[in-house]
Protein backbone atom coordinates (compact mmCIF):
# COMPACT_ATOMS: atom_id res chain seq x y z
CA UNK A 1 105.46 106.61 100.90
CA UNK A 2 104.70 106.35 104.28
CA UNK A 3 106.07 110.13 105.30
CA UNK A 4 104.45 111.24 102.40
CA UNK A 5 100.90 110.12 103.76
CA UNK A 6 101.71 110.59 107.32
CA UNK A 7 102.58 114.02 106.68
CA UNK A 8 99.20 114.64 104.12
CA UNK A 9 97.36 113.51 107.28
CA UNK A 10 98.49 116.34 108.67
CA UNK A 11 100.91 114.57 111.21
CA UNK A 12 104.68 115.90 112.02
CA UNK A 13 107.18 113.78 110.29
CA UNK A 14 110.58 112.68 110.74
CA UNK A 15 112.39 110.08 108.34
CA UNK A 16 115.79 108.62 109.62
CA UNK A 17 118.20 106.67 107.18
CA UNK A 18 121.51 105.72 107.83
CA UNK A 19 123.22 106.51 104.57
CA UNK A 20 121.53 108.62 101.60
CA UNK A 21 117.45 109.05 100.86
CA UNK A 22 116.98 105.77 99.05
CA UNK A 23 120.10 103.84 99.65
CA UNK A 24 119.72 99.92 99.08
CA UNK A 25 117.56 98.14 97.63
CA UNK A 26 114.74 101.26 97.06
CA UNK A 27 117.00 102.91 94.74
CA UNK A 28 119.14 99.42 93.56
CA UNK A 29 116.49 97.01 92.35
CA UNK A 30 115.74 95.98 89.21
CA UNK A 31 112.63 98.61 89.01
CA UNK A 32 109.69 95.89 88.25
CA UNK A 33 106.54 96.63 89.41
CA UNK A 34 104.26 93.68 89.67
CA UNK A 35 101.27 91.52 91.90
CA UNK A 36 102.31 88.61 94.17
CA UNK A 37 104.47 87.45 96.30
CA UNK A 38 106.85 84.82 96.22
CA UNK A 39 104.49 82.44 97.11
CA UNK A 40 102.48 81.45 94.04
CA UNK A 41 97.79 82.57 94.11
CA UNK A 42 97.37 79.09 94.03
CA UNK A 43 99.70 78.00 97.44
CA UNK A 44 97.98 81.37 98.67
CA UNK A 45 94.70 80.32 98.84
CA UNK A 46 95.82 76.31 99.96
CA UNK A 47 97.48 77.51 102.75
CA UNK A 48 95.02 80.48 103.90
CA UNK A 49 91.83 80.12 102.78
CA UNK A 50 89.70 82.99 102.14
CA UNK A 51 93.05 85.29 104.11
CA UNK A 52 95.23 83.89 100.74
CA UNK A 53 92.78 85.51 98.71
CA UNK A 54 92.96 89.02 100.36
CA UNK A 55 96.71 89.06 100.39
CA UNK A 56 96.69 88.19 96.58
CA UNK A 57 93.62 91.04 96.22
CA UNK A 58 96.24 93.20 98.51
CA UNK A 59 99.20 92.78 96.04
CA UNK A 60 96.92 93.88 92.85
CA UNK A 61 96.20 97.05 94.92
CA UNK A 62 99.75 97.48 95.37
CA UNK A 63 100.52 97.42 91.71
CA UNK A 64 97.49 99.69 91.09
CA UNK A 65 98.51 102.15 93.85
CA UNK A 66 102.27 102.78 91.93
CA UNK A 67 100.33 103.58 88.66
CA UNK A 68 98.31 106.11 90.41
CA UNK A 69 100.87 107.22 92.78
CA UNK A 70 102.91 108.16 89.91
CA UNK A 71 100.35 109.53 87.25
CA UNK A 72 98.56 111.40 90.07
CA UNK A 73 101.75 113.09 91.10
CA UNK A 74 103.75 112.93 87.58
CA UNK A 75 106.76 111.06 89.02
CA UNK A 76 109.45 111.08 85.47
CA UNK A 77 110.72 107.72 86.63
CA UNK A 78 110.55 106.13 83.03
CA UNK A 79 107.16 103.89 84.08
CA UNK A 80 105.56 101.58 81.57
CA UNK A 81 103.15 98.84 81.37
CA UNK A 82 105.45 95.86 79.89
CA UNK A 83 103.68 92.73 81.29
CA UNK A 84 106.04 90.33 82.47
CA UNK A 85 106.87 86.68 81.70
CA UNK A 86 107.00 83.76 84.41
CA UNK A 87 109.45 81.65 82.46
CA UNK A 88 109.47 77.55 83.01
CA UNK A 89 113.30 76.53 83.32
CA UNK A 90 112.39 72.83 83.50
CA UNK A 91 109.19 71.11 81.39
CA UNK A 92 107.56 69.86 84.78
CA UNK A 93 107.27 73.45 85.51
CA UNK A 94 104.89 74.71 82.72
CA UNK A 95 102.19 72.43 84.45
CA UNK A 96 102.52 74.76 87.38
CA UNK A 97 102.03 77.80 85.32
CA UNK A 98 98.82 76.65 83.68
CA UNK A 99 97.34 75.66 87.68
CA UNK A 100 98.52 79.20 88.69
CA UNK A 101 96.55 80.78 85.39
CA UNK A 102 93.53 78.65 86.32
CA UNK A 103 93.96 80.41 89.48
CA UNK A 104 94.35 83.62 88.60
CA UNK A 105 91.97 84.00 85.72
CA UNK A 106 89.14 82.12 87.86
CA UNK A 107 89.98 83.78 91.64
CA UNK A 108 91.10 86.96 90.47
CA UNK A 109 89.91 87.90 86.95
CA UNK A 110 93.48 88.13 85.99
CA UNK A 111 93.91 87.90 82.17
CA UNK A 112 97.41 85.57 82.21
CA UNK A 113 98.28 83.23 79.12
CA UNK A 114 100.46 80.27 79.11
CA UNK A 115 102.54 80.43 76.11
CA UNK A 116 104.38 76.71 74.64
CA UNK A 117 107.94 76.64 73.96
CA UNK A 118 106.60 77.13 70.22
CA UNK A 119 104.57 80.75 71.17
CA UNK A 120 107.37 81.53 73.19
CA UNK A 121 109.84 82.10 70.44
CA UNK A 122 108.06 85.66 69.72
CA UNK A 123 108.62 86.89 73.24
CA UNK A 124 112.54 86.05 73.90
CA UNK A 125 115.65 85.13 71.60
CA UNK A 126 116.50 82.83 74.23
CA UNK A 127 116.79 78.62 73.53
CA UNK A 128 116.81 77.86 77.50
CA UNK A 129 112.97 78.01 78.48
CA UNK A 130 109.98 75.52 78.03
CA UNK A 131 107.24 77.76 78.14
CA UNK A 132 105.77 80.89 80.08
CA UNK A 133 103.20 82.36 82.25
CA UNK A 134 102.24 86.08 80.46
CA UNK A 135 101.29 88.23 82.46
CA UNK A 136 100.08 91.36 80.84
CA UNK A 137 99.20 93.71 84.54
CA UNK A 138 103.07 94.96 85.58
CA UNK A 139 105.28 97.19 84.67
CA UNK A 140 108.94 98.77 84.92
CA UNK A 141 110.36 101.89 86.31
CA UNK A 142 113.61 103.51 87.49
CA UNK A 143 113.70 102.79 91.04
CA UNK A 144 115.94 105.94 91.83
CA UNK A 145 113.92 108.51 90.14
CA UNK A 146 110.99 107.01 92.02
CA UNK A 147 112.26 107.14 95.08
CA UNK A 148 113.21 110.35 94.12
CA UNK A 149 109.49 111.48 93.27
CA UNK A 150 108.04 110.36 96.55
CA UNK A 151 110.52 112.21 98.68
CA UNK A 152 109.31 114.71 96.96
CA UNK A 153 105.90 114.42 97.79
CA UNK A 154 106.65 113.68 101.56
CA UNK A 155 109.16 117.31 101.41
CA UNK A 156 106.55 118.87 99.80
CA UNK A 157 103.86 117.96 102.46
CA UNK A 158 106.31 119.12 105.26
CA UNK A 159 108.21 115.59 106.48
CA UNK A 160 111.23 115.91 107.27
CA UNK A 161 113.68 113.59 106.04
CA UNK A 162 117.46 113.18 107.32
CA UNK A 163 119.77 111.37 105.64
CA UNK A 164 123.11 110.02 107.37
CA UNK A 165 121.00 110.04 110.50
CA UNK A 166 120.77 106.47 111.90
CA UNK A 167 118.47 105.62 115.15
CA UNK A 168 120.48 104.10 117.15
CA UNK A 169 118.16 103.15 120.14
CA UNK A 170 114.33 103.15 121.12
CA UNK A 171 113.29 103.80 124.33
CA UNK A 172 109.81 103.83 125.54
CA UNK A 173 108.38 106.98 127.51
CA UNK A 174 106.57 106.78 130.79
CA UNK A 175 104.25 109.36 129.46
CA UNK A 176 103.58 107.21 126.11
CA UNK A 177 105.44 107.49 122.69
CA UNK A 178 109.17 106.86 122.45
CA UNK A 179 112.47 108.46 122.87
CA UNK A 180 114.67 107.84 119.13
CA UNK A 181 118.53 108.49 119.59
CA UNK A 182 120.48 109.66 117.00
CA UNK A 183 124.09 111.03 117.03
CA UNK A 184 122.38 114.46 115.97
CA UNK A 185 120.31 114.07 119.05
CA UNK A 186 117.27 112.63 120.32
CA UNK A 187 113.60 113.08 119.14
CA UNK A 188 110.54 112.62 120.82
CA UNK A 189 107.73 110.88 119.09
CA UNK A 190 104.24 109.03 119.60
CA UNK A 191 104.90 106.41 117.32
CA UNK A 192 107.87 104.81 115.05
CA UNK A 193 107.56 102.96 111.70
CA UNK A 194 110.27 100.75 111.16
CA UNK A 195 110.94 99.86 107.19
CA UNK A 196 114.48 98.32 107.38
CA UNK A 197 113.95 95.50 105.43
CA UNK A 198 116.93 93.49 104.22
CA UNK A 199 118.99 95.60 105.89
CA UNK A 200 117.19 95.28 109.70
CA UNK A 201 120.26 95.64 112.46
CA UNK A 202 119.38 94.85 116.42
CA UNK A 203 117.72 97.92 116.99
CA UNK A 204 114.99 95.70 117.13
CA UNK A 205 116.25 91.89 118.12
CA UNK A 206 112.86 90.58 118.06
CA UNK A 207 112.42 91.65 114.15
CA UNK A 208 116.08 90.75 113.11
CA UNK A 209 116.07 87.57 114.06
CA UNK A 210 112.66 87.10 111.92
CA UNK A 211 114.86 88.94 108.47
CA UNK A 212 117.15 86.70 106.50
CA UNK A 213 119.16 89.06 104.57
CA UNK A 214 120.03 87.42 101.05
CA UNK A 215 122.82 89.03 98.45
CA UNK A 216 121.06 89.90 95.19
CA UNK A 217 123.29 91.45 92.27
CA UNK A 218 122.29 92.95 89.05
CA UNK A 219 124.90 94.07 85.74
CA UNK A 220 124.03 96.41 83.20
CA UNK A 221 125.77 96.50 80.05
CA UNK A 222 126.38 98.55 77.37
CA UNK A 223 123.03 100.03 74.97
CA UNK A 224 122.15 97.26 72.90
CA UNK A 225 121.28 98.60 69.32
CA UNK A 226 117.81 98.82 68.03
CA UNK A 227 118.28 94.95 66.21
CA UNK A 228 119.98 93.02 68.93
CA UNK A 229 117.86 94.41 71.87
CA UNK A 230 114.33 93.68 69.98
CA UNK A 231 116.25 90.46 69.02
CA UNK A 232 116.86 89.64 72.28
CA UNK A 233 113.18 90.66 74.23
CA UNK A 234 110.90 91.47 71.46
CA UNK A 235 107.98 93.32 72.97
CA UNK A 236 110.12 94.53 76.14
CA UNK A 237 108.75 92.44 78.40
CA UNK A 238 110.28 91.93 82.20
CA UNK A 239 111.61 88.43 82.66
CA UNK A 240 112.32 86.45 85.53
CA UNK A 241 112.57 82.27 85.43
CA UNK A 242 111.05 79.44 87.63
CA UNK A 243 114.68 78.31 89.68
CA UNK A 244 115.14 78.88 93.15
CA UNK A 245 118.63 80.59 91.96
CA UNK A 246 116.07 82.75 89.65
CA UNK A 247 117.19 85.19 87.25
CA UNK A 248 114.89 88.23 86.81
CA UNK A 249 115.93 90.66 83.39
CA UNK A 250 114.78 93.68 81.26
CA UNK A 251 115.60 96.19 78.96
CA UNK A 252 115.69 99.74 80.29
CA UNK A 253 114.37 102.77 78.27
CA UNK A 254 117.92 103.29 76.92
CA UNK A 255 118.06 99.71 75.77
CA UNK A 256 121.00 98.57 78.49
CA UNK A 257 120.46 94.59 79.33
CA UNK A 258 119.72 94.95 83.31
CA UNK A 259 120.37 91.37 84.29
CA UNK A 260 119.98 90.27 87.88
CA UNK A 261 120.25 87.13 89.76
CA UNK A 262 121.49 85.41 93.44
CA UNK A 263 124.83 84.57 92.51
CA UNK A 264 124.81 82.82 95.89
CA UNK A 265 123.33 82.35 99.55
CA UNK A 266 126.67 82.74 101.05
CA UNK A 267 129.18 85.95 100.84
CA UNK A 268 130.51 86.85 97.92
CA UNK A 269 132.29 90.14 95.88
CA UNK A 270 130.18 92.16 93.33
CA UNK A 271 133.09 91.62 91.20
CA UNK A 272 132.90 87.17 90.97
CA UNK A 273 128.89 88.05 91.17
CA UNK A 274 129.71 90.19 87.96
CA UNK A 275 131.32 87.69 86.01
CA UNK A 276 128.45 84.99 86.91
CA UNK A 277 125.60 86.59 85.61
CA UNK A 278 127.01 88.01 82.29
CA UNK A 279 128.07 84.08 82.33
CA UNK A 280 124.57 83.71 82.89
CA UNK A 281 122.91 86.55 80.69
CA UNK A 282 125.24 84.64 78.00
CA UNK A 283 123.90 80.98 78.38
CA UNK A 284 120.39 82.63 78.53
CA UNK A 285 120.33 85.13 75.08
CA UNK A 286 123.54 84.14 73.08
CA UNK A 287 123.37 86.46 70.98
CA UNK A 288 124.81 88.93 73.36
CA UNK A 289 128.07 87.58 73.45
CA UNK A 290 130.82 90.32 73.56
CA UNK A 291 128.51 93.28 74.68
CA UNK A 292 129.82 95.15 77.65
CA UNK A 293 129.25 95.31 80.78
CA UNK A 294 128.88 98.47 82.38
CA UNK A 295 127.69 98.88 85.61
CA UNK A 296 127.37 95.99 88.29
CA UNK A 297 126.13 96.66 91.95
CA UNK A 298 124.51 94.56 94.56
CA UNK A 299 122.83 94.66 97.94
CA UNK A 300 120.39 92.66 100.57
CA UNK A 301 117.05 91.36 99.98
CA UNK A 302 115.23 91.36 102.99
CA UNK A 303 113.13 87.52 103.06
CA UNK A 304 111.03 86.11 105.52
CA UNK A 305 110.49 82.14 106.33
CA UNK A 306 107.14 82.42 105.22
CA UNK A 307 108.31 84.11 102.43
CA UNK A 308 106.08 86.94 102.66
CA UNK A 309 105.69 90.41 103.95
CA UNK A 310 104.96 91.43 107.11
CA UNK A 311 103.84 94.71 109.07
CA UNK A 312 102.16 94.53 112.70
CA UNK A 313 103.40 96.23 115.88
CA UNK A 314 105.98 94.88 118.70
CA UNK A 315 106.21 96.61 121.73
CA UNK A 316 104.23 99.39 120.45
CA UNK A 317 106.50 99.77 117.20
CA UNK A 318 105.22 99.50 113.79
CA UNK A 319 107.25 97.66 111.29
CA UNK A 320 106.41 97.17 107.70
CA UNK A 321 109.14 95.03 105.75
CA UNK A 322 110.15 91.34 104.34
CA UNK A 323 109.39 92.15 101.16
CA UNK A 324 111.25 89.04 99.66
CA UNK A 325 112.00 90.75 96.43
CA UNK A 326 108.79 92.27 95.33
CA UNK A 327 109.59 95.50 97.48
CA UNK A 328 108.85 97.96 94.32
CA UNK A 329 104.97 97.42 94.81
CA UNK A 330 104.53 96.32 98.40
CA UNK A 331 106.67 98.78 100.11
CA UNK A 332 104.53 101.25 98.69
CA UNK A 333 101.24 99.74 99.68
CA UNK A 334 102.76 98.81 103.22
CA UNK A 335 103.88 102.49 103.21
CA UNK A 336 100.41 104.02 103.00
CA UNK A 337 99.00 100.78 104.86
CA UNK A 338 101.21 101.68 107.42
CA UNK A 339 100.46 105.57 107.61
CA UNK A 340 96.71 105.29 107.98
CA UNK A 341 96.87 102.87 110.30
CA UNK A 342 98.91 105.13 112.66
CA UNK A 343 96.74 107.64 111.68
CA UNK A 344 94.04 105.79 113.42
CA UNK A 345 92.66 102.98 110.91
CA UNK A 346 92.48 99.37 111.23
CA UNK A 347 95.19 96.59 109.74
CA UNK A 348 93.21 94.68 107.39
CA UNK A 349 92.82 91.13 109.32
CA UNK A 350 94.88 89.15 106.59
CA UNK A 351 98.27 90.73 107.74
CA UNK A 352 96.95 90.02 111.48
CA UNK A 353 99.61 86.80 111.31
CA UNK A 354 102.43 85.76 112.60
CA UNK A 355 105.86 86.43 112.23
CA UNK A 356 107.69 83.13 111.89
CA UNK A 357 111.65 82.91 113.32
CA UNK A 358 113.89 79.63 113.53
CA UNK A 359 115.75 78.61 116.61
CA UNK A 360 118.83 79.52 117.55
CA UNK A 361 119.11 82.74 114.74
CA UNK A 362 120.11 86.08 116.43
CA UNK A 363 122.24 87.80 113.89
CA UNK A 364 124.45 85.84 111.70
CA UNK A 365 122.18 83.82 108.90
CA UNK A 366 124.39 80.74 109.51
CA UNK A 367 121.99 78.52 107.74
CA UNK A 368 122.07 79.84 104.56
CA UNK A 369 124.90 78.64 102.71
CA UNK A 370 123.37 74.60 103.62
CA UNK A 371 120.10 76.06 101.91
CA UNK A 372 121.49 77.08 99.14
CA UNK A 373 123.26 73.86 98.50
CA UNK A 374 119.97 72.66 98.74
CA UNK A 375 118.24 74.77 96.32
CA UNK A 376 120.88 74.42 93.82
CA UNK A 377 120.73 71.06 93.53
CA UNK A 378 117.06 71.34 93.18
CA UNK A 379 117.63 73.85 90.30
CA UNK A 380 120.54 71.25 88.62
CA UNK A 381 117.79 68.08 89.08
């Protein structure tokens, strides 16, 4: 998004990626398309103030910018408007859902409905959950075909984009701008965007060491018939639950279960991650039992310690990234945010923050399997 705008502001372009246009998570997410962040309106607005409210306001552009990015440029990525469902796995957490409706009805003029576990039955074949926040404003896509469509639109504008072309260091210029190397050579340029995410290396140390990179893993079986998908998520809603090991599912347009989860916080195999979440997809919707799994792949989910997104400058080098799993909508609003801002506009003062880091953590996450011991006792409590 952001070469796309860069190069509509008339501004030459070069995009670097180490593998393929799109690899990772922009291309191998589970393609909802959604407001907030992983911290809840409510905790928002406690712990900001009147900043909490303008990121919130920020993520319901976001979600609004991906509907008109793609009906304004007629991106075939299989978009539509589901609404999604913020499902309580324990009972104690269906009072949360009705503070963050308060919230969002009365801070945001967000129509969202708490359904019982009674109203919940016409939503999802499913016995596990207690209740659910509905939230009729998102939507799902193919991520791949959207990527697709907006390197389109930055080609067509004149960026150029190389693939297999990683930067490999950034030096500064005594004249201004920076030098980038790249094994094809070096390039010359007044300003550099990093968007790295969960997949940030030391090319910049100071913004590594602020990335936890976290293993998330989706499966996709089989097409589920006409019967057993509607049986399974009536109206086609997205799903995702209330653990900290969350699970987050959908239907695609071809009716394949795409079933995602963190199978862990330490290493594992996309093959052992397989097997857990179709044990999971099982406990969840029973009635799948003995469909097939088809396709299972995996990758890095780029989270912060505030657990929020980020984008500033360090040492004259913009960086836009953190995304913490809701990358579909924000990396397309940090992507324009981003571009007109090095096109000469200001940073809205709520992302004017900072950039939390822990002690001691370069490159190695070695904290993360003790917190996810943590959390999954939490989740088992």
């Amino acid at each position: 998004m952001a070469a796309a705008r860069l190069a509509a502001l008339g501004r030459s372009v070069a995009l670097l990626e180490r593998h393929e246009l799109g690899w990772g998570a922009s291309s191998r997410n589970g393609g909802m398309v959604h407001p907030g962040f992983k911290v809840g309106p409510g905790a928002l607005l406690k712990r900001y103030g009147d900043r909490g409210r303008q990121l919130y306001q920020a993520s319901l552009d976001a979600f609004a910018l991906v509907e008109e990015t793609i009906t304004t440029n007629r991106i075939e990525c299989g978009y539509a408007r589901s609404g999604h469902l913020h499902l309580a796995y324990k009972p104690g957490h269906v009072e949360h859902l009705e503070a963050e409706a308060n919230v969002l009805r009365d801070e945001f003029g967000v129509d969202a409905t708490v359904l019982d576990r009674d109203a919940l039955a016409s939503e999802i074949g499913s016995p596990v959950y207690h209740g659910a926040l509905l939230y009729e404003r998102s939507g799902g896509l193919h991520p791949a075909r959207y990527v697709a469509g907006l390197a389109r639109l930055a080609r067509d504008g004149g960026a150029q984009l190389h693939d297999r072309t990683p930067a490999i260091a950034i030096a500064g210029r005594q004249a201004g701008g920076f030098t980038v190397k790249t094994p094809r050579g070096d390039i010359a340029t007044r300003d550099v965007l990093l968007a790295t995410n969960g997949y940030s290396d030391g090319l910049v140390p100071s913004i590594r060491r602020r990335i936890i990179p976290i293993g998330s893993y989706i499966i996709a079986t089989e097409p589920l018939s006409a019967d057993r998908a509607r049986n399974a998520i009536p109206n086609r809603r997205m799903l995702f639950d209330s653990k900290n090991f969350l699970y987050y599912w959908r239907l695609s347009n071809d009716n394949r279960m795409l079933f995602g989860g963190r199978a862990s916080f330490a290493p594992t195999t996309t093959a052992k991650a397989r097997d857990w979440l179709y044990a999971a997809m099982i406990r969840v919707h029973p009635q799948l039992a003995g469909v097939m799994v088809e396709h299972a792949w995996g990758g890095n989910v780029g989270f912060t310690f505030d657990r929020l997104p980020h984008i500033s400058r360090i040492e004259g080098i913009t960086y836009a990234l953190g995304y913490c799993g809701t990358g579909v909508a924000m990396s397309t609003y940090f992507g324009q945010l981003a571009a007109d801002w090095i096109g000469g506009g200001q940073l809205p003062d709520c992302w004017q923050r900072a950039f939390p880091s822990l002690p001691l953590y370069r490159e190695t996450p070695w904290f993360l399997p003790a917190v996810g011991w943590y959390y999954a006792a939490l989740d088992r409590l």
